[in-house]
Protein backbone atom coordinates (compact mmCIF):
# COMPACT_ATOMS: atom_id res chain seq x y z
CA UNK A 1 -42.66 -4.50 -64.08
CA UNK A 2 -38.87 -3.74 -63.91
CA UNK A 3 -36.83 -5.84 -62.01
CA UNK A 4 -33.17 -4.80 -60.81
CA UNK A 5 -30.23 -6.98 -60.41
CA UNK A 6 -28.78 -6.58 -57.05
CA UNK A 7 -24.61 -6.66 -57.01
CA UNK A 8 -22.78 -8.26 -54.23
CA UNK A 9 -19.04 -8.23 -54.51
CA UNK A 10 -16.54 -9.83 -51.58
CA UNK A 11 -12.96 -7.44 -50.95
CA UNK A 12 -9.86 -9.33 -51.87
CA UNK A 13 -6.71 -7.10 -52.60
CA UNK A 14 -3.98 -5.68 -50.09
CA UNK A 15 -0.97 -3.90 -51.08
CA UNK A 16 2.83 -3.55 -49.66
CA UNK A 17 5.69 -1.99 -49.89
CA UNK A 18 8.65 -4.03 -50.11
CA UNK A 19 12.01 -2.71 -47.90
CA UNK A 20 14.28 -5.43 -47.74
CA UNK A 21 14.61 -9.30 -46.44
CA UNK A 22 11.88 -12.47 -47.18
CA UNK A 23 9.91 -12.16 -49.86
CA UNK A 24 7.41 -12.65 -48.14
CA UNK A 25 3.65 -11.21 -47.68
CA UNK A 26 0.83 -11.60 -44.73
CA UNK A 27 -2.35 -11.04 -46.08
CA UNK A 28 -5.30 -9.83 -43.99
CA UNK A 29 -7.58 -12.27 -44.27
CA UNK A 30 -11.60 -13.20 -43.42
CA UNK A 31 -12.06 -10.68 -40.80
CA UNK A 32 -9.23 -8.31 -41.04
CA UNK A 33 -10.57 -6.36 -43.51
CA UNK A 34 -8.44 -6.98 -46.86
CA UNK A 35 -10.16 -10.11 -47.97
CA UNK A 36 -13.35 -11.34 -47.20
CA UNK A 37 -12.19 -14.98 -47.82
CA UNK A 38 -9.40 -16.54 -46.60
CA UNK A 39 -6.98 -17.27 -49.07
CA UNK A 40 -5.71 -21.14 -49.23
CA UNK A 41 -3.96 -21.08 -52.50
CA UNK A 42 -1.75 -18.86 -54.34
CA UNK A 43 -3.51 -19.60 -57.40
CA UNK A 44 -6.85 -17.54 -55.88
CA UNK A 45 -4.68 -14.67 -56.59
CA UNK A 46 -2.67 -12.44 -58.80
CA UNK A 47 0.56 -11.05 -57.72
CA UNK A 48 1.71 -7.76 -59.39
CA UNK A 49 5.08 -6.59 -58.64
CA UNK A 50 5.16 -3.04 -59.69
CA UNK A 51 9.15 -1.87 -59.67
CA UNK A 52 10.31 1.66 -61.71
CA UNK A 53 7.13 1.82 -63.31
CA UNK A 54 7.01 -1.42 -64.32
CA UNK A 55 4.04 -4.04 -63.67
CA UNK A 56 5.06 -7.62 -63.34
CA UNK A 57 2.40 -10.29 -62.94
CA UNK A 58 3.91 -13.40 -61.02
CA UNK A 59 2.98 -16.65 -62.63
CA UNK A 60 1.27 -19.38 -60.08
CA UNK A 61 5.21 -21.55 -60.38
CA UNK A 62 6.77 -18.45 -58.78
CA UNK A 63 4.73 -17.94 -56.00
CA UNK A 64 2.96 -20.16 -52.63
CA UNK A 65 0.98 -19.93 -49.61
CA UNK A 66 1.71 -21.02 -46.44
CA UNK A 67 -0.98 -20.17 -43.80
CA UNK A 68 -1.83 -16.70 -45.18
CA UNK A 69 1.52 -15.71 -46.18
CA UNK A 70 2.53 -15.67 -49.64
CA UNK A 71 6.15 -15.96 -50.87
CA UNK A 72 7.69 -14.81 -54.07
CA UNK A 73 10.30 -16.81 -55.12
CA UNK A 74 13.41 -15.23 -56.79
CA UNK A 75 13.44 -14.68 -60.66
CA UNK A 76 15.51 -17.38 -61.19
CA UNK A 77 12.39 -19.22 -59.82
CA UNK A 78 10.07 -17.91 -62.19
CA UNK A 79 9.43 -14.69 -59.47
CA UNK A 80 11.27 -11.57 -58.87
CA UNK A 81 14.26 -9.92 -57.22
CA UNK A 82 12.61 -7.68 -55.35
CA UNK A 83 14.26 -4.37 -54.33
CA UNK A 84 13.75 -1.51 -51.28
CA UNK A 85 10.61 0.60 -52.69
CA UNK A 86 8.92 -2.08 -54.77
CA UNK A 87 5.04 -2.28 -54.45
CA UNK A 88 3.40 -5.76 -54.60
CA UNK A 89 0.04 -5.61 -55.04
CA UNK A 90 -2.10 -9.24 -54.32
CA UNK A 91 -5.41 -9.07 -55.53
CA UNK A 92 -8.13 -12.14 -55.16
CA UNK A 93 -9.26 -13.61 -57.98
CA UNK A 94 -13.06 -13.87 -58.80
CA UNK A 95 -14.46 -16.66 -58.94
CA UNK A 96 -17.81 -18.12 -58.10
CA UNK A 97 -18.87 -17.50 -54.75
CA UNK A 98 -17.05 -13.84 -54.60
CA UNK A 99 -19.32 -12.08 -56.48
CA UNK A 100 -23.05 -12.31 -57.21
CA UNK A 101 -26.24 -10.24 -58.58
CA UNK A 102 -29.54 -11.63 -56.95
CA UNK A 103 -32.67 -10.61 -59.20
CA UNK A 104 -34.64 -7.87 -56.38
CA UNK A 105 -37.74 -10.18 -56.69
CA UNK A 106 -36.60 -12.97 -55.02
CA UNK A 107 -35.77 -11.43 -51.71
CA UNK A 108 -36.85 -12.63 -48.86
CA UNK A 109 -35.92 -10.47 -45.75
CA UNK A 110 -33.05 -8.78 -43.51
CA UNK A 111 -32.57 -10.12 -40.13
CA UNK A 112 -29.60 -9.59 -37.39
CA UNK A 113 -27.79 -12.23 -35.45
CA UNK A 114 -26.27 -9.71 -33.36
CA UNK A 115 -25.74 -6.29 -33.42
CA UNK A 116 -22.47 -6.90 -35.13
CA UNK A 117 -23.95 -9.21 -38.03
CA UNK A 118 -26.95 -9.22 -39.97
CA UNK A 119 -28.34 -11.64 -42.98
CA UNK A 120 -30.19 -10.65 -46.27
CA UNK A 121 -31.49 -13.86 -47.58
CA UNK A 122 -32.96 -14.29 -51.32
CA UNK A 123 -35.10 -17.14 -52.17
CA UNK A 124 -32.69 -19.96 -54.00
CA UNK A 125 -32.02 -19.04 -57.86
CA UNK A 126 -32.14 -23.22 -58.48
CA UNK A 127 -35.82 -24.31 -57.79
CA UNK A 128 -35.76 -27.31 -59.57
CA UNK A 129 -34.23 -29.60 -56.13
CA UNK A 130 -37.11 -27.51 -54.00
CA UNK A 131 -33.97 -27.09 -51.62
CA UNK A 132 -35.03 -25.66 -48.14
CA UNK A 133 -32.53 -23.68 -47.94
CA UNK A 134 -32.07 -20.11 -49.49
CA UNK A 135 -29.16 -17.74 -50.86
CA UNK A 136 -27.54 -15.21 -48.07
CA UNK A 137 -25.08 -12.78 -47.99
CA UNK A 138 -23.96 -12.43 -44.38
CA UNK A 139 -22.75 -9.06 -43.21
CA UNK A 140 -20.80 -8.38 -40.62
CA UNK A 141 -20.53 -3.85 -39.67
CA UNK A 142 -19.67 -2.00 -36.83
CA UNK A 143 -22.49 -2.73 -33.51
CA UNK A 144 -25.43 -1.29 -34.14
CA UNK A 145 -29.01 -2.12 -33.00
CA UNK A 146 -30.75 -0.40 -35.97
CA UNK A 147 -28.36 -2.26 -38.60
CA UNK A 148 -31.94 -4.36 -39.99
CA UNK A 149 -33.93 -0.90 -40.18
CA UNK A 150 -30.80 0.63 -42.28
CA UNK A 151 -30.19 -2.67 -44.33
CA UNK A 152 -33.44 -2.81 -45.40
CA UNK A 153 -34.14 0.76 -45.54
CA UNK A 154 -31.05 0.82 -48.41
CA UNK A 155 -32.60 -2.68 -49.90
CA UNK A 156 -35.99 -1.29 -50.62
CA UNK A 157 -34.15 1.85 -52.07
CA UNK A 158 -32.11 -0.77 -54.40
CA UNK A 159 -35.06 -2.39 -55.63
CA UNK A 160 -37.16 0.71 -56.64
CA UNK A 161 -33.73 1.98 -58.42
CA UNK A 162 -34.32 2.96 -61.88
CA UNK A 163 -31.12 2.46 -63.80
CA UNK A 164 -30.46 1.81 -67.03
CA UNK A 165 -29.11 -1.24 -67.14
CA UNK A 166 -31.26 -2.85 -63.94
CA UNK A 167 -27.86 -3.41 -62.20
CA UNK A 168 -27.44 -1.64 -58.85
CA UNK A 169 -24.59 -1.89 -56.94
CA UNK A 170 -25.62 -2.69 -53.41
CA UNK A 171 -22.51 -3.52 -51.46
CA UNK A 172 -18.88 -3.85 -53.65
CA UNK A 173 -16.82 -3.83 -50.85
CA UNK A 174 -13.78 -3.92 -53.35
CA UNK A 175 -14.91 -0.76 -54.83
CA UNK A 176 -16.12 0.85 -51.86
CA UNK A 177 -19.16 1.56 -53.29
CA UNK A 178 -23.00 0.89 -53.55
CA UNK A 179 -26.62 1.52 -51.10
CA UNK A 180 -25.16 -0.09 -48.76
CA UNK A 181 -22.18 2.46 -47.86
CA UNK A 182 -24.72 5.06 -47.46
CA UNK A 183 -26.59 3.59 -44.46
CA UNK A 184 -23.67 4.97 -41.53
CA UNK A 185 -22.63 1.29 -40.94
CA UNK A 186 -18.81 0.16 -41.52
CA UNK A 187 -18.95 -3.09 -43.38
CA UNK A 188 -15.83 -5.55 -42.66
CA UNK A 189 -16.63 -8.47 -43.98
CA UNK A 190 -19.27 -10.17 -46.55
CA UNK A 191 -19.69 -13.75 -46.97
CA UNK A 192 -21.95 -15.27 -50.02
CA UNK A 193 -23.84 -18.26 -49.34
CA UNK A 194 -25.33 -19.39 -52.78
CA UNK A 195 -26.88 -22.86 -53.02
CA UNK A 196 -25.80 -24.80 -56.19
């Protein structure tokens, strides 16, 4: 019997347009729809400065974080001199815990917590510890009492997939892609819970 690979990716890139003053950025973070995480250190992103054409890549010395905004410092400061019309592009990135593929046999159910959240939990990838508790991916979409009946609905089409690589994207919120955008429900945020 086949068994698919179900993808789970977490959003994490905003982009600006630079017009003059601080050099500095306010990302949307967990819960404002550009990252799914919040973002505590400037190293959990790349910064691409993108002026006449030309792509810059800020190393981690010429930027910081404060809160959720992050500065470039000038180029004398290892950063950039920005100009009026410059795009600066701040993408998360991945890491473990922003991305996963569960294998479709190990899932356990769907279930809301409210009509604004609902929980698809897979049984934990580590048995050795017989840990009680399980993997998640927490999903928070627009209200909507039949969010479990379309979750599930798009899981059980994920599962029976036949690809040809066994992958199947069921919710990249980066990409905007996957089963999941299919079901009518606006995703806004997707946390990974995956027990070590």
């Amino acid at each position: 019997m086949k068994t698919n690979y179900l993808f789970f990716k977490q959003r994490g890139s905003q982009v600006f347009t630079y017009s003059a003053g601080a050099q500095e950025f306010t990302l949307a973070d967990a819960g404002n729809g550009n990252f799914d995480e919040d973002i505590a250190a400037d190293t959990r992103v790349k910064v691409v400065v993108t002026s006449s054409g030309t792509d810059t890549t800020i190393p981690d010395n010429g930027k910081s974080i404060s809160a959720n905004v992050i500065t470039i410092a000038a180029a004398s400061g290892n950063g950039a001199d920005l100009v009026a019309g410059d795009i600066v592009t701040i993408t998360q990135i991945p890491a473990e815990g922003t991305e996963v593929s569960f294998r479709s046999d190990r899932l356990l159910g769907v279930r809301t917590t409210s009509d604004t959240v609902t929980v698809i939990s897979f049984k934990a990838g580590d048995d050795e510890s017989f840990a009680t508790t399980n993997d998640a991916v927490t999903l928070t979409h627009n209200s909507n009492a039949d969010a479990a009946r379309l979750i599930s609905s798009a899981m059980e089409e994920a599962i029976n997939s036949e690809t040809g690589t066994g992958f199947v994207d069921v919710l990249d919120r980066e990409a905007g892609k996957g089963v999941l955008t299919n079901t009518g429900l606006s995703f806004t945020n997707l946390q990974l819970s995956i027990q070590a």
